[in-house]
Protein backbone atom coordinates (compact mmCIF):
# COMPACT_ATOMS: atom_id res chain seq x y z
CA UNK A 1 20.10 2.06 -2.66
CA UNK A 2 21.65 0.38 0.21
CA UNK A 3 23.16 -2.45 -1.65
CA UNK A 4 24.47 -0.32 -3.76
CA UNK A 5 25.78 2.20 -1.38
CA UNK A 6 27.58 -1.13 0.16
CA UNK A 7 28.98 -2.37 -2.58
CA UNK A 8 29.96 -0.63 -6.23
CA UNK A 9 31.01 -4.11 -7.22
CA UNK A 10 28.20 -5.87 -7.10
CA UNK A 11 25.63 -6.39 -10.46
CA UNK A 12 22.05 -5.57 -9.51
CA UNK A 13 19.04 -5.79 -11.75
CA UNK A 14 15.36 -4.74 -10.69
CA UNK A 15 12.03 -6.37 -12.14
CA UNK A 16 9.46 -4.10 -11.54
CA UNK A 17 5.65 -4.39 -12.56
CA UNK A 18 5.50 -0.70 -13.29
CA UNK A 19 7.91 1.75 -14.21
CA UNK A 20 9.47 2.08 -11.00
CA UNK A 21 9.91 5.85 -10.38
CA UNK A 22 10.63 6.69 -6.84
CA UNK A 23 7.97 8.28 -5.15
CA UNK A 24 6.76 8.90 -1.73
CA UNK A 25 3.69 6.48 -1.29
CA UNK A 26 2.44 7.68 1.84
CA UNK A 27 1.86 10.93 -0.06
CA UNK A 28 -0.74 9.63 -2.12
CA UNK A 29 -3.83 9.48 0.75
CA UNK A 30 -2.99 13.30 1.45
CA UNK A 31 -2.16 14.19 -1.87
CA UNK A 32 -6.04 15.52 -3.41
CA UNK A 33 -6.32 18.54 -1.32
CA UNK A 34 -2.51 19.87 -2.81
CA UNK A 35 -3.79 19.13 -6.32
CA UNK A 36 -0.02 17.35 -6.62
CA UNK A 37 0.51 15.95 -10.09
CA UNK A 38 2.44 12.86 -11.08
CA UNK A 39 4.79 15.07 -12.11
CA UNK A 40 4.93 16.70 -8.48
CA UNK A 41 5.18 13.32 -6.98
CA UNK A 42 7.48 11.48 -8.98
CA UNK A 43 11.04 12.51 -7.38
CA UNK A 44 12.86 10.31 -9.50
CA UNK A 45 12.21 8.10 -12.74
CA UNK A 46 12.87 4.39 -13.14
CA UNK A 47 15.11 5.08 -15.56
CA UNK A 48 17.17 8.08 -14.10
CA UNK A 49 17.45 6.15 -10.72
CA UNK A 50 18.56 2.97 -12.25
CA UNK A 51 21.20 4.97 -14.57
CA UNK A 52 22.62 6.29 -11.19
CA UNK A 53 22.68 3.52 -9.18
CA UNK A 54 24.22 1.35 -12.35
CA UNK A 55 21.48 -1.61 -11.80
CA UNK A 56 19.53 -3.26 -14.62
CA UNK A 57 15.78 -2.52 -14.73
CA UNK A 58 13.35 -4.13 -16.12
CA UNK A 59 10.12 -1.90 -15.88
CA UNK A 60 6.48 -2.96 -16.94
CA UNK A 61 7.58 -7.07 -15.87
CA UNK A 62 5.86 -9.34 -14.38
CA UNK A 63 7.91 -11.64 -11.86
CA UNK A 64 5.54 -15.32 -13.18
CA UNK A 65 7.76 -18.14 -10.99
CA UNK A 66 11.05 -19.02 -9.25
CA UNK A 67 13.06 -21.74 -9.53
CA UNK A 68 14.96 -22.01 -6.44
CA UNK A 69 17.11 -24.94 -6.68
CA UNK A 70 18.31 -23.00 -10.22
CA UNK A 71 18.37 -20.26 -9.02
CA UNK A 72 16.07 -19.04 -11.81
CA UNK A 73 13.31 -16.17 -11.31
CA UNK A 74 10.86 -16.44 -15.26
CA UNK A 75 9.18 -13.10 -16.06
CA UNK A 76 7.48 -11.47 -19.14
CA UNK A 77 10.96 -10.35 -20.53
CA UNK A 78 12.43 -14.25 -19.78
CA UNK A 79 14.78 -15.59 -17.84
CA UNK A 80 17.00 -14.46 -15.39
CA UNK A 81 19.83 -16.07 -13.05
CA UNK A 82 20.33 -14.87 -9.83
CA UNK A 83 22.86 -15.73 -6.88
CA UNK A 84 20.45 -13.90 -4.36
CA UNK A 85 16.96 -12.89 -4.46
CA UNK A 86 14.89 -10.37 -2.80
CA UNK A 87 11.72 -10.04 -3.01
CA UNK A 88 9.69 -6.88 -2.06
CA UNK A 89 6.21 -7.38 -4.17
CA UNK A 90 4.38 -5.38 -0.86
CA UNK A 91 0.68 -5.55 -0.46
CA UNK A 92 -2.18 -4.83 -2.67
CA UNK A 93 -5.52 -3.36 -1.34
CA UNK A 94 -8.44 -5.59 -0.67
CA UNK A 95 -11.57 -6.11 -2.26
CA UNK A 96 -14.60 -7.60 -0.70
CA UNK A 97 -16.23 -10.27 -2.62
CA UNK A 98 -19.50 -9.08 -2.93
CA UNK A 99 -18.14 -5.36 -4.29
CA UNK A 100 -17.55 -4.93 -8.27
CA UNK A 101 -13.82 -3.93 -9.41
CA UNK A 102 -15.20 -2.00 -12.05
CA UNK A 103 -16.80 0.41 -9.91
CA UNK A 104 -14.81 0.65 -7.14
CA UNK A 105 -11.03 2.77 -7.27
CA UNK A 106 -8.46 1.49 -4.60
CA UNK A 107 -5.71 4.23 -3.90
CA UNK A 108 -2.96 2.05 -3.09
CA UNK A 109 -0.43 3.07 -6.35
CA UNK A 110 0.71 6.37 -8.37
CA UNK A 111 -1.41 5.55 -11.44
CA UNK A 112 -4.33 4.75 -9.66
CA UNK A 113 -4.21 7.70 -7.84
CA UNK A 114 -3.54 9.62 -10.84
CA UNK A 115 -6.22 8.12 -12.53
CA UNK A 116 -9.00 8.93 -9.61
CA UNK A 117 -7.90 12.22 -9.19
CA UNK A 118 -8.80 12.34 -13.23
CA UNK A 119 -11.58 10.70 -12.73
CA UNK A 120 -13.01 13.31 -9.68
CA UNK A 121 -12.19 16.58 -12.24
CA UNK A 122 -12.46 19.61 -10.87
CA UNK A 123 -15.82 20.23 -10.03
CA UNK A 124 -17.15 18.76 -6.28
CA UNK A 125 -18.08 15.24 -6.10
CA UNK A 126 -19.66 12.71 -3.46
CA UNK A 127 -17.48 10.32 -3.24
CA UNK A 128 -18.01 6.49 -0.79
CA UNK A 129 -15.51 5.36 1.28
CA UNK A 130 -15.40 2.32 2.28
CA UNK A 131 -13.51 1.41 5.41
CA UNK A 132 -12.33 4.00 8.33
CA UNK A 133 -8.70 2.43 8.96
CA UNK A 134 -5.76 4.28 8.86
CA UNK A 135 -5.38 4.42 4.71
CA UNK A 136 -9.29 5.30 4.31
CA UNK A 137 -9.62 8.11 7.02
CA UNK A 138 -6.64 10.05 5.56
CA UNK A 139 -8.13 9.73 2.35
CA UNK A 140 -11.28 10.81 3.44
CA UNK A 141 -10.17 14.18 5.30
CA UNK A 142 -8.09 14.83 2.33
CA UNK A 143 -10.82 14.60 -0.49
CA UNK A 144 -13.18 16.89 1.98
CA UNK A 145 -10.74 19.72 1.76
CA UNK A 146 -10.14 19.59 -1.62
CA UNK A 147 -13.85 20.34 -1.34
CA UNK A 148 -15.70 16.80 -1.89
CA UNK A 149 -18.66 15.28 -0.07
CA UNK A 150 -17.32 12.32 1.74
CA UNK A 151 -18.93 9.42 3.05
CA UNK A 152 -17.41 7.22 5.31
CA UNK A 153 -18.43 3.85 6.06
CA UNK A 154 -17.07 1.14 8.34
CA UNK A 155 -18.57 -1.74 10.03
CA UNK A 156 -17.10 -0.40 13.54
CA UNK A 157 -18.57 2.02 15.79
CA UNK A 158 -15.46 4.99 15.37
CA UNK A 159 -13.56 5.78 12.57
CA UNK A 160 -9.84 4.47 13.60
CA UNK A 161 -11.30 1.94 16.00
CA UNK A 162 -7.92 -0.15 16.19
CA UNK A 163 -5.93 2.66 17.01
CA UNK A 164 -7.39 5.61 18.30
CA UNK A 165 -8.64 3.34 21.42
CA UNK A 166 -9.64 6.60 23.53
CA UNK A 167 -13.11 7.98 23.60
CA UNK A 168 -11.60 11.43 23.63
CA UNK A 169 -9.37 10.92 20.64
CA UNK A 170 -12.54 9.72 18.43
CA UNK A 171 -14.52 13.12 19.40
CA UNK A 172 -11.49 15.10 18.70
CA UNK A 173 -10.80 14.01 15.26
CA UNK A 174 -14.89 14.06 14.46
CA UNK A 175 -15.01 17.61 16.03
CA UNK A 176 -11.82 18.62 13.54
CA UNK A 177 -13.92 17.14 10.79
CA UNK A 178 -17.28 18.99 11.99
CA UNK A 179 -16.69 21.78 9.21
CA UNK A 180 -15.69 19.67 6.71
CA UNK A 181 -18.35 17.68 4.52
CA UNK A 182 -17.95 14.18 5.83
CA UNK A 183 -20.78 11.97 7.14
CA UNK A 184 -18.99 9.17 9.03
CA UNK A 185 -21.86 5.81 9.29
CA UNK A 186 -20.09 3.98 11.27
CA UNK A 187 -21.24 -0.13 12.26
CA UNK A 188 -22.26 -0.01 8.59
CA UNK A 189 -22.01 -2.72 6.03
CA UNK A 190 -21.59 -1.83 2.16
CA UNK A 191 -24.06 -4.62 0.28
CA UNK A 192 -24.45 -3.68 -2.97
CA UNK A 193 -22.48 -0.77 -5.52
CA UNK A 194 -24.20 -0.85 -8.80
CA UNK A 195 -24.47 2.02 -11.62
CA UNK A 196 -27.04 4.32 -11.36
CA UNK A 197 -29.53 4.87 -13.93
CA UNK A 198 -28.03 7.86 -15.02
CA UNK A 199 -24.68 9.13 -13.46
CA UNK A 200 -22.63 7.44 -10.92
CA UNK A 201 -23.36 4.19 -8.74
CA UNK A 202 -26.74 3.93 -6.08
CA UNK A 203 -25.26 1.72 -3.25
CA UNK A 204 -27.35 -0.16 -1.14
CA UNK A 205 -26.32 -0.03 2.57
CA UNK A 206 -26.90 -2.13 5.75
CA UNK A 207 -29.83 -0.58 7.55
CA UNK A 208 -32.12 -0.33 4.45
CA UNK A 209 -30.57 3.04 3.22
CA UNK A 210 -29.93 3.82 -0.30
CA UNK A 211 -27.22 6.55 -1.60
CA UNK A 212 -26.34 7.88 -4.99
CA UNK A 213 -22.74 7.93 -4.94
CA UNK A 214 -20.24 9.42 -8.02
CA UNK A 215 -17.43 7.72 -7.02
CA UNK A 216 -16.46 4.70 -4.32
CA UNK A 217 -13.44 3.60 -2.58
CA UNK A 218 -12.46 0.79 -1.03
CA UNK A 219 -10.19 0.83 1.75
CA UNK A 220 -10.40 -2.00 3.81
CA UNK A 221 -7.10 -3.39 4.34
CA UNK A 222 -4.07 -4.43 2.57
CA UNK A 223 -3.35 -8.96 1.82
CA UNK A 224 -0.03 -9.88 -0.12
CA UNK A 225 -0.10 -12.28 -3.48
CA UNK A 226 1.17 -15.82 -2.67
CA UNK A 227 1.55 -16.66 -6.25
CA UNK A 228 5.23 -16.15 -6.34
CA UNK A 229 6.06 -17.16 -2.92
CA UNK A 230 3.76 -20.54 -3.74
CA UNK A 231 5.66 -20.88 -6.95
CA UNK A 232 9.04 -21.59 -4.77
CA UNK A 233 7.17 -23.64 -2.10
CA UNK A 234 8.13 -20.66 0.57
CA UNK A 235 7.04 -21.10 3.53
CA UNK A 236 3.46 -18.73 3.78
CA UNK A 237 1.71 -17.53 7.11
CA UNK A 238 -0.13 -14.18 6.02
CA UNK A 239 2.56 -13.52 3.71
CA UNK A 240 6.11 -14.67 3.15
CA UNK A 241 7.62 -16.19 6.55
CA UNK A 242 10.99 -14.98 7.23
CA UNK A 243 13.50 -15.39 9.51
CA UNK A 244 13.32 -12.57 12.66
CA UNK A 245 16.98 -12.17 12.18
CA UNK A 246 18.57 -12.59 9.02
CA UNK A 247 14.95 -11.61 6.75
CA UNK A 248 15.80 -15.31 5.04
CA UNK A 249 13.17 -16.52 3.67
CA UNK A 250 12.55 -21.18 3.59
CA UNK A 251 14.64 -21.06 0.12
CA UNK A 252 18.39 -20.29 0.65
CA UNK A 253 19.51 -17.33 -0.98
CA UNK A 254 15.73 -15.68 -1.09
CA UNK A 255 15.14 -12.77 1.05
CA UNK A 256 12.13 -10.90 1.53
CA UNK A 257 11.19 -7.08 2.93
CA UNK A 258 8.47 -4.85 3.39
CA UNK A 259 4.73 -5.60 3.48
CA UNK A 260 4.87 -9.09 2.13
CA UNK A 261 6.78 -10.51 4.99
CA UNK A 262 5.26 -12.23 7.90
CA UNK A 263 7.07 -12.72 11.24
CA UNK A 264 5.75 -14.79 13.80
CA UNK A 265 2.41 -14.63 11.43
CA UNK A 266 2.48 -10.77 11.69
CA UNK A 267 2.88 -8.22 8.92
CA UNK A 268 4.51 -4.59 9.10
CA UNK A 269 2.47 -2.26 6.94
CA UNK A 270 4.76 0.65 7.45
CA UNK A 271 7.36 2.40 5.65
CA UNK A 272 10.27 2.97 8.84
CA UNK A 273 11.15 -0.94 8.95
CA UNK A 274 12.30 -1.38 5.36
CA UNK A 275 15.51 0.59 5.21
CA UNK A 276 16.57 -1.67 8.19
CA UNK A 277 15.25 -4.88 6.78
CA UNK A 278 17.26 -3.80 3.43
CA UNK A 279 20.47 -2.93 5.63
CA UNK A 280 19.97 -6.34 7.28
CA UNK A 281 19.93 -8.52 4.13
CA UNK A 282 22.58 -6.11 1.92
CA UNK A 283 25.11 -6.92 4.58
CA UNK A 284 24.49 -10.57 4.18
CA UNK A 285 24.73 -10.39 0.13
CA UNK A 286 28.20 -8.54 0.49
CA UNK A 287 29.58 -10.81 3.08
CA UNK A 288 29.87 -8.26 5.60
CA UNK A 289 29.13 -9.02 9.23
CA UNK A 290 25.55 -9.56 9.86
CA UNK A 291 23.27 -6.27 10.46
CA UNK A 292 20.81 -8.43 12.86
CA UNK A 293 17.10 -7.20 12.38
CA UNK A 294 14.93 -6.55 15.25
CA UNK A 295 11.35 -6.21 15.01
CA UNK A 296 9.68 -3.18 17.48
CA UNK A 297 6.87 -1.12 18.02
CA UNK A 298 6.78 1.66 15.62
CA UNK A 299 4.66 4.88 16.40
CA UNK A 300 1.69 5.40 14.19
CA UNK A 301 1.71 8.82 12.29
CA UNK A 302 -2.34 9.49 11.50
CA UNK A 303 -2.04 12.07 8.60
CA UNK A 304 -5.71 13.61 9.46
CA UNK A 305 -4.30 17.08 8.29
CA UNK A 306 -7.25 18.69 9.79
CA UNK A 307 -5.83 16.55 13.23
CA UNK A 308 -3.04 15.20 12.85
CA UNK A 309 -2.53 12.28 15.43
CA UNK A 310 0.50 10.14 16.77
CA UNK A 311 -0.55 6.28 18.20
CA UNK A 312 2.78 5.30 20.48
C-alpha cells in the first residue's frame, strides 16, 4: 500500500503463504460472539487487492531461502530476483511441548479461525483455554457470549497478569465476566490433553483435577520462524534484528517489519507500528529522504467486550 502509494513506478511482487486477502486480524479473537463469516471478514481478496495496487502475487508460496549476495529469494513457485527485500513473515502462536497439535486449535489466522468456529457448530460447547494473556482472554469472553462454557487456565494468579497490574482492574474484569460462563483457574499448569473415550479430549491438570473438555486452545504467546532469517545468516535476537532507524536488517537491501523484528532484543506484537515501519523503509526503496522510525510506548486496547480496558 504505501510503496505503492509512493511510487506508481516501481514493480512490486508479494509471496504470500496463503491467499493473502486483507483482513482485519485483530477481529478474529472477538469475532465468535458476531457469528462473522469469512466472507464478513475478508474486506478484500488477494487477487482484487493485488489487481489494484498493480503488484505480482504469488499466493499459496512458501518463501524456502535467500540468497543475499544474489539477491535471490527460492520459493515453491522458483526463483525470484529482487533489488530490495522485505520481509514481514509475523509471528506464529506457540505450542508447549508437552501439548498435542492435533488436539489443540491456535486462533492466530483466518482459516484457522474459520475452521474452529466450524468445528464449535452451533450448539454450546466447553471449550479449554489455555493461557490468560491478552490474545486468550479476548478469546475467552468472546466464545462465552456466543454462549460457550469457557475455561481459562494460566499458570499466573490473574488473568492479564502482565498488564492489568492493579488489584482493582483484575476484580473488575472478573466481576464483568461473573454472568458469563467462564471459570478462570488461574496458577494452573495444563499436563496432559488426550481424547476422551468417547467425545472430546479429558485433560489432566496441575492440582490432580481432571476435565472433559470438547475443544482446547492454546494461547500462550506468539515466537517468530528463524528459518528464513537463518537461511541469509541475519542477524537473530528473538526475531530478526533490525536497525532502530532505518528497519535494515544485517544483509543490505533486506528490510524487515512487524512481529518478526527484534529491536534492542524486543518484539512489537501490535498492529499501530507497522504502517510507520512500512513508511520508514518505502521511503528508503524510492530514494526519498529518510522517514526515521522511532520506537514508543503504544497503549494497549484489551478487547474484553463485556469490559473493555485501555493499558497506557
Amino acid at each position: 500500500e504505501v510503496l505503492r502509494a509512493t511510487s506508481q513506478e516501481i514493480s512490486i511482487a508479494m509471496v504470500s503463504q496463503c491467499e493473502a486477502d486483507r483482513y482485519d486480524k485483530p477481529l478474529l479473537s472477538v469475532a465468535m460472539a458476531r457469528n462473522l463469516s469469512l466472507p464478513e471478514l475478508v474486506k478484500k481478496t488477494g487477487a482484487a487487492a493485488a489487481l489494484r495496487l498493480e503488484l505480482t502475487l504469488f499466493s499459496n508460496t512458501t518463501a524456502i531461502s535467500i540468497d543475499p549476495s544474489h539477491q535471490v529469494l527460492r520459493t515453491t513457485l522458483g526463483t525470484i530476483h529482487y533489488q530490495h527485500l522485505v520481509i514481514a513473515q509475523g509471528a506464529q502462536s506457540v505450542l508447549p511441548a508437552h501439548l498435542p497439535a492435533e488436539h489443540c486449535w491456535r486462533i492466530n489466522h483466518l482459516n484457522q479461525y474459520v475452521r474452529f468456529r466450524d468445528a464449535l457448530g452451533s450448539s454450546s460447547r466447553r471449550v479449554l483455554v489455555i493461557g490468560a494473556g491478552l490474545i486468550g482472554s479476548e478469546l475467552t469472553n468472546d466464545l462465552a457470549l456466543a454462549g460457550h462454557h469457557v475455561i481459562l487456565v494460566d499458570i499466573a494468579p490473574s488473568p492479564l497478569a502482565r498488564l492489568l497490574t492493579q488489584t482493582e482492574q483484575v476484580e473488575a474484569l472478573l466481576k464483568a465476566w461473573g454472568p458469563l460462563k467462564i471459570e478462570f483457574l488461574g496458577q494452573t499448569e495444563v499436563l496432559e490433553v488426550k481424547r476422551a473415550s468417547v467425545k472430546g479430549y479429558d485433560v489432566l491438570l496441575s492440582h490432580d483435577r481432571c476435565l472433559t473438555i470438547d475443544e482446547v486452545v492454546v494461547a500462550t504467546g506468539l515466537k517468530t520462524c528463524d528459518r528464513l532469517a537463518n537461511s541469509a545468516a541475519l542477524a537473530w535476537d528473538n526475531g530478526i534484528v533490525v536497525d532502530p532507524t532505518t528497519l535494515v536488517t544485517s544483509a543490505a537491501g533486506i528490510y524487515a517489519l512487524g512481529d518478526c523484528i527484534s529491536i534492542a532484543g524486543e518484539t512489537s506484537r501490535f498492529i499501530e507500528p507497522i504502517g510507520r515501519q512500512a513508511r520508514t523503509i518505502a521511503s528508503q526503496i524510492v530514494g526519498e529522504a529518510l522517514i526515521p522510525y522511532k520506537s514508543q510506548h503504544v497503549p494497549v486496547r484489551i478487547k474484553t467486550t463485556s469490559l473493555p480496558l485501555t493499558v497506557k
